[in-house]
C-alpha atoms as a PDB file:
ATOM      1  CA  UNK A   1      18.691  97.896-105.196  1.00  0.00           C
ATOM      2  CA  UNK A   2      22.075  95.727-105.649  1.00  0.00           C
ATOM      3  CA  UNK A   3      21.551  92.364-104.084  1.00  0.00           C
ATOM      4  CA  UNK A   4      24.808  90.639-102.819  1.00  0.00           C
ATOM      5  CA  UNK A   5      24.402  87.382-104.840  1.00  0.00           C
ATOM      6  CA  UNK A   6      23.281  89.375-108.206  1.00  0.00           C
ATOM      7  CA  UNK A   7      25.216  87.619-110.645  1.00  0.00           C
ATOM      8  CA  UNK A   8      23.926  90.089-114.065  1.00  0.00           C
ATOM      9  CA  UNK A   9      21.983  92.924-114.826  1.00  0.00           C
ATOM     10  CA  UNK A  10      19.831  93.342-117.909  1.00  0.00           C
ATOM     11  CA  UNK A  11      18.556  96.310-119.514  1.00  0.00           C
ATOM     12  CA  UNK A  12      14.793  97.068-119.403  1.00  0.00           C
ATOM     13  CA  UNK A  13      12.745  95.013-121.394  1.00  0.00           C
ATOM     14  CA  UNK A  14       9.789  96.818-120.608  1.00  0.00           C
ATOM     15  CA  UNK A  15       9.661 101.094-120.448  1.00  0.00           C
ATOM     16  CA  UNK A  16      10.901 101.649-117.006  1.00  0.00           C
ATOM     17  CA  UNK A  17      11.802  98.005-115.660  1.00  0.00           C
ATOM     18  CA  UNK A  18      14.932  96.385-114.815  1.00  0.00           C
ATOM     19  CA  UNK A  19      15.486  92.786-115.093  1.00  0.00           C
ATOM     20  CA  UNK A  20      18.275  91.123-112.641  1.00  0.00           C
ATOM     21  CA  UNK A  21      19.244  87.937-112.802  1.00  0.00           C
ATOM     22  CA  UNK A  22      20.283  86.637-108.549  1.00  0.00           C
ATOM     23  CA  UNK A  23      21.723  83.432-107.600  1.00  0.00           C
ATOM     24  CA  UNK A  24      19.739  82.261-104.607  1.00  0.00           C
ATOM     25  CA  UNK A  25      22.062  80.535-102.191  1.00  0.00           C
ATOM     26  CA  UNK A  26      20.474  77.949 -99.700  1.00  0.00           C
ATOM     27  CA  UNK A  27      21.502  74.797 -97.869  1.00  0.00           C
ATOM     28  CA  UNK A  28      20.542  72.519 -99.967  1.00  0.00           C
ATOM     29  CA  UNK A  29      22.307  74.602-103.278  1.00  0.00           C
ATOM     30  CA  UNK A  30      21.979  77.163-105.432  1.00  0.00           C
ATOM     31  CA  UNK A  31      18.959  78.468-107.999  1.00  0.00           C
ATOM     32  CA  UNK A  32      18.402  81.254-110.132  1.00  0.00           C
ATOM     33  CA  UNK A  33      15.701  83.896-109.970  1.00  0.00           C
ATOM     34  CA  UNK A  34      15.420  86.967-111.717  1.00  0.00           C
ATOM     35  CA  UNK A  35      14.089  90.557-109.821  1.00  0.00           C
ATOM     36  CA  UNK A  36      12.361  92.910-111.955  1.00  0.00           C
ATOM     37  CA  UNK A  37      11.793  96.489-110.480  1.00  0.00           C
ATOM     38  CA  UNK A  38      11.116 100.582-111.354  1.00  0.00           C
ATOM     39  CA  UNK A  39      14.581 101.699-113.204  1.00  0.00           C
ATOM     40  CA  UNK A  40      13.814 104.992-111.588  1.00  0.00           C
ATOM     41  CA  UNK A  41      12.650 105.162-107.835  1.00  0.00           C
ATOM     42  CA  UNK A  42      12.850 102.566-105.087  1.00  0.00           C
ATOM     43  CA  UNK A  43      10.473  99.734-104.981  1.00  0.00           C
ATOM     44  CA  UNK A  44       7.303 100.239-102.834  1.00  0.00           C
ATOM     45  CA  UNK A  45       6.197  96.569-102.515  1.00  0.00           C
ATOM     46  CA  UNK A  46       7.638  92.952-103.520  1.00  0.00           C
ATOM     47  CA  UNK A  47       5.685  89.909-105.029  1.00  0.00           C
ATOM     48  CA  UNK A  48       6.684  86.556-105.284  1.00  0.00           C
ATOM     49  CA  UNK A  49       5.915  84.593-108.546  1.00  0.00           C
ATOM     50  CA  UNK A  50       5.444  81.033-108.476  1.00  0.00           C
ATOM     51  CA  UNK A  51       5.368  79.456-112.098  1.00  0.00           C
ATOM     52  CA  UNK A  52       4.051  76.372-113.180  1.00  0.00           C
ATOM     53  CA  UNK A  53       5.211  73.019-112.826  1.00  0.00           C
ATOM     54  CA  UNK A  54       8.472  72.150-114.702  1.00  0.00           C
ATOM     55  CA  UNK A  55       6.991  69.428-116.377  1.00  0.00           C
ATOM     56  CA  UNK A  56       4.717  72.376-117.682  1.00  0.00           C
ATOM     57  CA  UNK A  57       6.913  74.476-118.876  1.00  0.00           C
ATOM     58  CA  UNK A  58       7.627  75.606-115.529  1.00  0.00           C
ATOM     59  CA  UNK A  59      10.568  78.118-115.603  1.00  0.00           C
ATOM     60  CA  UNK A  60      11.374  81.681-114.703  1.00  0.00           C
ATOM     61  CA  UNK A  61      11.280  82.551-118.075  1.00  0.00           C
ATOM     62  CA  UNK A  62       7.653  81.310-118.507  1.00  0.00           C
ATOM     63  CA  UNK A  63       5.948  84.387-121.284  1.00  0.00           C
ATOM     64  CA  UNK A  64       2.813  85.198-118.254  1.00  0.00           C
ATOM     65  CA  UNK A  65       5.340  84.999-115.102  1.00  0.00           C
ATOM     66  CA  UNK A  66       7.399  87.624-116.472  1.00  0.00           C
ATOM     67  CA  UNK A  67       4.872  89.971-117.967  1.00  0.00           C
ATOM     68  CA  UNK A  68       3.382  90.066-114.605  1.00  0.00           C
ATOM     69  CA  UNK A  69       6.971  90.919-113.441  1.00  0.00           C
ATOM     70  CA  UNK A  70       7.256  93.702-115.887  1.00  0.00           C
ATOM     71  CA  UNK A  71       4.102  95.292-114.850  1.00  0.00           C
ATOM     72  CA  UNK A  72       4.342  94.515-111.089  1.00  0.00           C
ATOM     73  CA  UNK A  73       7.619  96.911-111.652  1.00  0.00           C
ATOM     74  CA  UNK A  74       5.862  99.618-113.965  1.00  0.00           C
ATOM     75  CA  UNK A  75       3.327 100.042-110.772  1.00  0.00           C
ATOM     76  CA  UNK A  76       6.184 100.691-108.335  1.00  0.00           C
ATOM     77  CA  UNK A  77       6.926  96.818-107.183  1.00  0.00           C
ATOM     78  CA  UNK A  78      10.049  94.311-107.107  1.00  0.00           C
ATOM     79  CA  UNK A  79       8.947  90.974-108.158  1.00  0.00           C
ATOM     80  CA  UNK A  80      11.171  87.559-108.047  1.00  0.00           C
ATOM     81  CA  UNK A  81      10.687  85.186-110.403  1.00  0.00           C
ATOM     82  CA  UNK A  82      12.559  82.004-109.624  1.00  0.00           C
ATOM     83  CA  UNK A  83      13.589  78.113-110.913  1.00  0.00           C
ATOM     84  CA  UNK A  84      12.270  75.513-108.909  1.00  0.00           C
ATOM     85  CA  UNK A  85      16.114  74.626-107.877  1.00  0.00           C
ATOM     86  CA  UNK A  86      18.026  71.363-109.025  1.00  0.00           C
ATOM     87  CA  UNK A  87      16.893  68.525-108.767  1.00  0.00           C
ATOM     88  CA  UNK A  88      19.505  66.529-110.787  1.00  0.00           C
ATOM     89  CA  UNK A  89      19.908  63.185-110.606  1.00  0.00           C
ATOM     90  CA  UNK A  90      16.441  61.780-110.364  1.00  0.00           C
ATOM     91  CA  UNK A  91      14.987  59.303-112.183  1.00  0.00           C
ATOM     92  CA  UNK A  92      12.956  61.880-114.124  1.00  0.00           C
ATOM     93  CA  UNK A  93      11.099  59.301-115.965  1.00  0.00           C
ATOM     94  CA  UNK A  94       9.505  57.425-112.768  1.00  0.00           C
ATOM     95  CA  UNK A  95       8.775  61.121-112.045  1.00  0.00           C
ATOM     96  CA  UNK A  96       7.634  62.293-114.577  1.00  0.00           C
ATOM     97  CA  UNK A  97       4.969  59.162-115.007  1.00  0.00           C
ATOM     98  CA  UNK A  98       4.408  59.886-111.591  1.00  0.00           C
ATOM     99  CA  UNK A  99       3.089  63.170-112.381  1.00  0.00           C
ATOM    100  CA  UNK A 100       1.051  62.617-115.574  1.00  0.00           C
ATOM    101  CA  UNK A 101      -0.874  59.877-112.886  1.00  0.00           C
ATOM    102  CA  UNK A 102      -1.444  61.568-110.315  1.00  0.00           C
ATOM    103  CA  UNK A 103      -0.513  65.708-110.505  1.00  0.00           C
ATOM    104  CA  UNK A 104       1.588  65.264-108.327  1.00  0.00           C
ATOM    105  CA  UNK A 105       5.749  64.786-108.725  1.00  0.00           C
ATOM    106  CA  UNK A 106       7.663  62.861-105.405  1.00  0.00           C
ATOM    107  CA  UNK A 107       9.961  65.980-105.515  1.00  0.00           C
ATOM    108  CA  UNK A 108       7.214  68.174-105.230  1.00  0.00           C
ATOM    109  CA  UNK A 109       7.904  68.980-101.906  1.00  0.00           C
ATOM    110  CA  UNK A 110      11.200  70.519-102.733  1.00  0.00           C
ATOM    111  CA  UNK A 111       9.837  72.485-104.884  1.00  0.00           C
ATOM    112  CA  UNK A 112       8.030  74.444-101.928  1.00  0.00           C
ATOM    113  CA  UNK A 113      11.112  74.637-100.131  1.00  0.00           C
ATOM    114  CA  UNK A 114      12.912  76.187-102.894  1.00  0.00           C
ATOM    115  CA  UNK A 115      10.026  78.503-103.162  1.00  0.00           C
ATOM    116  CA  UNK A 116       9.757  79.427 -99.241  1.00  0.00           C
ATOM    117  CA  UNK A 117      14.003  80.344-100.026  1.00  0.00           C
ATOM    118  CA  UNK A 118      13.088  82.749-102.702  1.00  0.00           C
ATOM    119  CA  UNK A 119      10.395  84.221-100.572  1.00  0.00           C
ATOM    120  CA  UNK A 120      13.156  84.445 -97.554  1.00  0.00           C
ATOM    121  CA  UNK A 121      15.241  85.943-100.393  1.00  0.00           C
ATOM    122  CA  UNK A 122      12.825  88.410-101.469  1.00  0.00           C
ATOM    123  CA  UNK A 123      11.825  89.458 -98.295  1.00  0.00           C
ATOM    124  CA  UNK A 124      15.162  90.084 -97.034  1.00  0.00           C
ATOM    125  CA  UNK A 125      16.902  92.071-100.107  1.00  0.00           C
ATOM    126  CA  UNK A 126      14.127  94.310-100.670  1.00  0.00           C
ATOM    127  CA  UNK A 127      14.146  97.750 -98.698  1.00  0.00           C
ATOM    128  CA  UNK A 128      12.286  97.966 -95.922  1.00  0.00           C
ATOM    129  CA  UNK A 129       9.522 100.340 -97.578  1.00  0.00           C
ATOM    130  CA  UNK A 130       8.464  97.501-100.156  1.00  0.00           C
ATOM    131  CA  UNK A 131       8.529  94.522 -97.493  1.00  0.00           C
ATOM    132  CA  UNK A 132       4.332  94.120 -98.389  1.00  0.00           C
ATOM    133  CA  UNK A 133       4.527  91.042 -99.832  1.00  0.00           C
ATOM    134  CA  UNK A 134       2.267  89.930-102.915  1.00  0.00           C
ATOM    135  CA  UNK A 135       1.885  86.151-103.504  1.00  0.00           C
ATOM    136  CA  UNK A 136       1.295  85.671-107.582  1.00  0.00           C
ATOM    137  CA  UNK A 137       0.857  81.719-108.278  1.00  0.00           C
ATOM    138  CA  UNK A 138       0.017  80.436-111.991  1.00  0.00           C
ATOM    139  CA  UNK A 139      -0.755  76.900-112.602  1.00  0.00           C
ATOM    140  CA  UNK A 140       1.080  74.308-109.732  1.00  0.00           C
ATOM    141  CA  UNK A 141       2.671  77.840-108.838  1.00  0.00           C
ATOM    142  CA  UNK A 142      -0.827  78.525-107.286  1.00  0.00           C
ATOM    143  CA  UNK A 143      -0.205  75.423-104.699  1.00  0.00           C
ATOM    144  CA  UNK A 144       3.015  76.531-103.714  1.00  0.00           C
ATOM    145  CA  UNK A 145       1.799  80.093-103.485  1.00  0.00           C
ATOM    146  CA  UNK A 146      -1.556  78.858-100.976  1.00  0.00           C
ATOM    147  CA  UNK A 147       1.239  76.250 -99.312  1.00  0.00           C
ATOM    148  CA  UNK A 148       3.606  78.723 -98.746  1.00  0.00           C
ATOM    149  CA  UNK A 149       0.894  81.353 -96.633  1.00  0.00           C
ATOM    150  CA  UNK A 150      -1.067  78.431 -94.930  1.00  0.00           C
ATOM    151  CA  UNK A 151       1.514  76.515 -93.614  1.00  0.00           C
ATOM    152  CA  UNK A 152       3.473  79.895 -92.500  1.00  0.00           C
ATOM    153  CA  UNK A 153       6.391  79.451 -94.425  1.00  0.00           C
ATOM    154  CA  UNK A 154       6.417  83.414 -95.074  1.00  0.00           C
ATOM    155  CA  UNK A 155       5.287  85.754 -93.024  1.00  0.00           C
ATOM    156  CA  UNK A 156       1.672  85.926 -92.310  1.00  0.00           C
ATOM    157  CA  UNK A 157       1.293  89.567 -91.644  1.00  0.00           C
ATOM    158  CA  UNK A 158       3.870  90.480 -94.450  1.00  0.00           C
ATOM    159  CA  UNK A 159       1.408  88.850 -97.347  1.00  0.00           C
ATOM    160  CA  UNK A 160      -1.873  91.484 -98.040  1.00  0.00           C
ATOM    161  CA  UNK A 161      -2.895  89.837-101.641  1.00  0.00           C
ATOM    162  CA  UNK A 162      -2.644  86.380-103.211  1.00  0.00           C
ATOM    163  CA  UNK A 163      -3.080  86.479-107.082  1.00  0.00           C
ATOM    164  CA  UNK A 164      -4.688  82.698-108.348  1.00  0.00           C
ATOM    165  CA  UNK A 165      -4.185  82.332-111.782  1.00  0.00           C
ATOM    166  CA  UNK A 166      -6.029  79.208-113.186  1.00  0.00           C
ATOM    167  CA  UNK A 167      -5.444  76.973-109.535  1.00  0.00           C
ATOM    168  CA  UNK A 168      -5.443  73.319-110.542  1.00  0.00           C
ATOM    169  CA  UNK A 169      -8.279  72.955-107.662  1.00  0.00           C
ATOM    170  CA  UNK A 170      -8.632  69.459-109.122  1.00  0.00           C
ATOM    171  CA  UNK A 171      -5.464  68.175-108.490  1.00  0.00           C
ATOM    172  CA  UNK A 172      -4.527  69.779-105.107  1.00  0.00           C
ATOM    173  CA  UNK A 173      -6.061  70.909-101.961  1.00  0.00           C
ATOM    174  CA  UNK A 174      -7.190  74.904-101.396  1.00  0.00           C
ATOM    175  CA  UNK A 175      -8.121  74.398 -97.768  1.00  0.00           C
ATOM    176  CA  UNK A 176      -9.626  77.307 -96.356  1.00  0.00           C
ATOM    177  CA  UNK A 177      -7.638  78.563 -92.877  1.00  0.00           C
ATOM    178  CA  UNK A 178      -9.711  78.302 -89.800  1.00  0.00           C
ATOM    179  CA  UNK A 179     -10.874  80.911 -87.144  1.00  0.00           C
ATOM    180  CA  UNK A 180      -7.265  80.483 -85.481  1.00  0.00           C
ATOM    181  CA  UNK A 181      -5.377  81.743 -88.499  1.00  0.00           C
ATOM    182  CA  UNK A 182      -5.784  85.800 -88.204  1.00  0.00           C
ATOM    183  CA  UNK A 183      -6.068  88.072 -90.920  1.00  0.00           C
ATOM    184  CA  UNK A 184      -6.764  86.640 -94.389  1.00  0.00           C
ATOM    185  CA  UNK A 185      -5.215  88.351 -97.094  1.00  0.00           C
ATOM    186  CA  UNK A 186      -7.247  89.810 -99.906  1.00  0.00           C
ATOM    187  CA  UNK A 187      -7.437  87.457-102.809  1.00  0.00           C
ATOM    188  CA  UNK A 188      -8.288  87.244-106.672  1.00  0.00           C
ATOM    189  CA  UNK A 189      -8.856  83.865-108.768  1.00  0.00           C
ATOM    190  CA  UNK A 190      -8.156  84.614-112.515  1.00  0.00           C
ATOM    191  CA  UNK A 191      -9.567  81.610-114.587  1.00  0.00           C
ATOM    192  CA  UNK A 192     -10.711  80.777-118.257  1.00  0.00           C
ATOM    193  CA  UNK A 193     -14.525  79.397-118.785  1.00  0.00           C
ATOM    194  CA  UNK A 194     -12.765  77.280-120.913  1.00  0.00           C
ATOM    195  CA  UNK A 195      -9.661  75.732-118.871  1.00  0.00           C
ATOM    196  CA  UNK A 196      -8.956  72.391-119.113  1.00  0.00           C
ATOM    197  CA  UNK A 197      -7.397  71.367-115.991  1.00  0.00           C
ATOM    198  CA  UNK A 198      -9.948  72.421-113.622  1.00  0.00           C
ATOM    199  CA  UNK A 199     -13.709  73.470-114.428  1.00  0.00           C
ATOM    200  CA  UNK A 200     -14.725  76.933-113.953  1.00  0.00           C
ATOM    201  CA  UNK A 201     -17.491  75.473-111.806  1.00  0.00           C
ATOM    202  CA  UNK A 202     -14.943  73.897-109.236  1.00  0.00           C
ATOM    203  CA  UNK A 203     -13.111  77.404-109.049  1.00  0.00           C
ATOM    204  CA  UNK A 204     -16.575  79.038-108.467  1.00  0.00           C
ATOM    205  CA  UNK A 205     -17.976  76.919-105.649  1.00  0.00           C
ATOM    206  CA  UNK A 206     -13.988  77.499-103.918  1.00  0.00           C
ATOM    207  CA  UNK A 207     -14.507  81.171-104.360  1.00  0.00           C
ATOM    208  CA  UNK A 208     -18.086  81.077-103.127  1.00  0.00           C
ATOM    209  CA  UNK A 209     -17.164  78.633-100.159  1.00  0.00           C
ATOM    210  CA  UNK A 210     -14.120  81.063 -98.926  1.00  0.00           C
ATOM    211  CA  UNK A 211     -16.396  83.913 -99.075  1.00  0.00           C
ATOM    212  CA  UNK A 212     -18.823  82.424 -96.576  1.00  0.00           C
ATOM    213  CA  UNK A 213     -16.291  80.638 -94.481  1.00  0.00           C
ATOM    214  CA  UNK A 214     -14.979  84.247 -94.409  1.00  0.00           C
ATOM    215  CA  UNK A 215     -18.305  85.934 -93.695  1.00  0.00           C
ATOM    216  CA  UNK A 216     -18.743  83.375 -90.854  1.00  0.00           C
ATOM    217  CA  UNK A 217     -15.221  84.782 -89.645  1.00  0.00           C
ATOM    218  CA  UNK A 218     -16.604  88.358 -88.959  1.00  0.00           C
ATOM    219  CA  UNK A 219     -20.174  87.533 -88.120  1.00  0.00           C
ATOM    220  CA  UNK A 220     -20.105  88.245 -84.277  1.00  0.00           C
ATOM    221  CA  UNK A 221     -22.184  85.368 -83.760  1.00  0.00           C
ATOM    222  CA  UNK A 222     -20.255  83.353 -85.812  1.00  0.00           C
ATOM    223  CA  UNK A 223     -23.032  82.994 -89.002  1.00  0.00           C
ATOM    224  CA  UNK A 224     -23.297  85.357 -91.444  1.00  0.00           C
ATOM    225  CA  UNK A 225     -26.951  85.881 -93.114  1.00  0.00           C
ATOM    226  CA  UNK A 226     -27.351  85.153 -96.665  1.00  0.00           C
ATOM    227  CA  UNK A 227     -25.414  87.365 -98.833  1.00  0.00           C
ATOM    228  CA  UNK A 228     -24.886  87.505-102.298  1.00  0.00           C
ATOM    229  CA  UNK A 229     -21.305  87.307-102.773  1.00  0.00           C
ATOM    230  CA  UNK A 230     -21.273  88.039-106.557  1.00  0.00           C
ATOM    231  CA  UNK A 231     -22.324  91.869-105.592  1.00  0.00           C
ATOM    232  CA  UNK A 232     -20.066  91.847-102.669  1.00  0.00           C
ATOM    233  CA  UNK A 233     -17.013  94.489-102.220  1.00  0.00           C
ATOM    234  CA  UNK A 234     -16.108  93.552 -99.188  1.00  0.00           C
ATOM    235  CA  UNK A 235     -15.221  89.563-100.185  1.00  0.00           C
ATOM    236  CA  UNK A 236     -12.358  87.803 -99.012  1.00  0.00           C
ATOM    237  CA  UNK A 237     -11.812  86.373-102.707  1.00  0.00           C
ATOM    238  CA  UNK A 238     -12.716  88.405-106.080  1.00  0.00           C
ATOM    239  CA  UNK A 239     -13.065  86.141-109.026  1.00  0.00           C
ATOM    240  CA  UNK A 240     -12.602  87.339-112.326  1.00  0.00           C
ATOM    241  CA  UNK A 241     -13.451  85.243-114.798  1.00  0.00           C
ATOM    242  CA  UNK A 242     -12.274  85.210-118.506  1.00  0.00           C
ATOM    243  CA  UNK A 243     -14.337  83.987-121.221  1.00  0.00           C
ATOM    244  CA  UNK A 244     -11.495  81.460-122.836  1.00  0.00           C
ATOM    245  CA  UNK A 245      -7.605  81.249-121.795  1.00  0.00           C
ATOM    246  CA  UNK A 246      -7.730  77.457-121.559  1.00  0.00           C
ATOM    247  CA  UNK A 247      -5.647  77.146-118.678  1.00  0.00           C
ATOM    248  CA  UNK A 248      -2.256  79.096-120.590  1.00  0.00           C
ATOM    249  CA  UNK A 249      -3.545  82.301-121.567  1.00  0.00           C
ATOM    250  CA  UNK A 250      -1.039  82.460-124.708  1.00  0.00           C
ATOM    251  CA  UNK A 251      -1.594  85.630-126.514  1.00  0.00           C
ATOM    252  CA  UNK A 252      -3.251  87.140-123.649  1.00  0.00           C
ATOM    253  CA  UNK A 253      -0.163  87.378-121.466  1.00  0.00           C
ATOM    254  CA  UNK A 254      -0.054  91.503-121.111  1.00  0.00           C
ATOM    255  CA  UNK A 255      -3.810  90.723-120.200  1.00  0.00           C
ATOM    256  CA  UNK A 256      -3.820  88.876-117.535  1.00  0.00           C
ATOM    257  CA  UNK A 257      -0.494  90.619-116.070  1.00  0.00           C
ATOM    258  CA  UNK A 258      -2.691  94.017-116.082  1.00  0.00           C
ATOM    259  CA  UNK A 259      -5.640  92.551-114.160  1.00  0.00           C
ATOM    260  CA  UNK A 260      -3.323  90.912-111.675  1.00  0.00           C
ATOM    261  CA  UNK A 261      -1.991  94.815-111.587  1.00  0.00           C
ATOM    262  CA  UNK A 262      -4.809  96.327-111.169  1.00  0.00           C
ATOM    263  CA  UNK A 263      -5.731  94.438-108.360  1.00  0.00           C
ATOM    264  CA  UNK A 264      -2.168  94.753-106.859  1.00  0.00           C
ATOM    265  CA  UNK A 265      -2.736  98.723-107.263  1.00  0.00           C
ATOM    266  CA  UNK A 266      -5.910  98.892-106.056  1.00  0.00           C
ATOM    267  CA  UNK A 267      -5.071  96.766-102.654  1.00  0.00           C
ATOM    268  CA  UNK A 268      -2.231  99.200-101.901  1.00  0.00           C
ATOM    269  CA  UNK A 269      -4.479 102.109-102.261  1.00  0.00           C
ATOM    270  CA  UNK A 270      -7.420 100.781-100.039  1.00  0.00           C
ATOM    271  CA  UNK A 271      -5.075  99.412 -97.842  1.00  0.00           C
ATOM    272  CA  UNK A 272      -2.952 102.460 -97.145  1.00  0.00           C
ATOM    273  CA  UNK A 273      -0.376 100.818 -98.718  1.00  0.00           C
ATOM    274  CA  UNK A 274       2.368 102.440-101.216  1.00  0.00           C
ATOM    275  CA  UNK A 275       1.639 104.158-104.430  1.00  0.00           C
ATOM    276  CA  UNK A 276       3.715 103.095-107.388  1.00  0.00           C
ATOM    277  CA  UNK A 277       7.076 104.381-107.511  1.00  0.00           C
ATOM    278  CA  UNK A 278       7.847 107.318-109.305  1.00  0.00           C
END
């Protein structure tokens, strides 16, 4: 796969990937992203990765965002990692202060819409086979990941699995969908007992509270009976839940990018979906 706008292309870091560095033209300017694919067979799926914010380290190059990249591609997928686009010429310190307040940055927005381009951009260079779309969000990259499905700024029946990797559920809003929104993709929170930004309990009652909502869904009355959602497999949202990480998951990187594989793997299995790429 040769997009037009690929600007480089790196050898493997990993055995069997390819790393390829895109420019990501839109109307309101250029970014860069990086693909990262099977060196030998076509890709069978794609997944977006949304990092964290940029005042948190937030770039492509982010240690967990690309080993989840690398192993995306060792089980058949292309994954885009992106920048958040440019944003030059703000007064970064009002911003910045602005953030450390509140969570929240006034250019924030734009950082969805240069997400919702990569997605548009991943979507449309990768062949038509691997046009399944995973949604992998770490850190603020897990509110532009949940933005990006609710609010239909990708295609609703192109995403089958969001990956949540320690959501800041204390600083913005997980709203469940409704009846009206259709199918809900399968999900799985990843989250430290230990992570400072938002407590394990918060995460918990979310998980618990989508289950239900989603139980509610399929109940043909509309009310599920008391389940216990912990011994479910059939749950909208699998938790797994990792004993310390606090929040960053340094030295655990190739960790947490094989869980978020497995679960990738597993989906396209159950789900009739592709096999990895040979």
């Amino acid at each position: 796969m040769r997009p037009a706008t690929a600007d480089e292309v790196h050898e493997p870091f990993a055995a069997g990937v390819i790393r390829e560095r895109v420019a990501i033209a839109t109307p309101r300017g250029e970014f860069a992203g990086e693909l990262a694919y099977p060196a030998r067979g076509a890709p069978r799926f794609a997944a977006l990765l949304a990092g964290p914010h940029p005042y948190m380290g937030g770039t492509m190059r982010h240690a967990l965002i690309g080993a989840i990249g690398d192993e995306l591609a060792t089980r058949g997928g292309v994954s885009l990692r992106f920048d958040y686009g440019d944003l030059s010429g703000i007064d970064v310190a009002a911003s910045m202060a602005r953030f450390w307040e509140t969570g929240h940055a006034p250019e924030d927005a734009q950082r969805l819409d240069a997400a919702a381009d990569a997605a548009s951009f991943l979507i449309h260079c990768a062949p038509p086979a691997a046009r399944r779309l995973v949604m992998v969000g770490y850190s603020f990259g897990c509110h532009v990941a949940w933005r990006l499905w609710l609010d239909r700024r990708v295609p609703r029946h192109a995403v089958t699995e969001v990956v949540l990797i320690s959501p800041t559920m204390t600083r913005h809003e997980f709203v469940w969908p409704d009846a009206t929104t259709g199918e809900v993709p399968r999900m799985l929170v990843i989250h430290s007992a230990d992570d400072f930004a938002t407590p394990l309990t918060a995460v918990k009652n979310w998980v618990d509270s989508a289950n239900r909502a989603h139980a509610d869904r399929q109940s043909p009355n509309g009310r599920a009976a008391e389940v216990d959602f912990s011994a479910s497999t059939s749950v909208a949202v699998s938790l797994a839940e990792m004993p310390a990480g606090n929040h960053f998951f340094r030295g655990s990187e190739t960790d947490i990018a094989a869980i978020a594989g497995d679960f990738a793997a597993r989906a396209c299995t159950a789900g009739g979906g592709p096999e990895a790429a040979t």
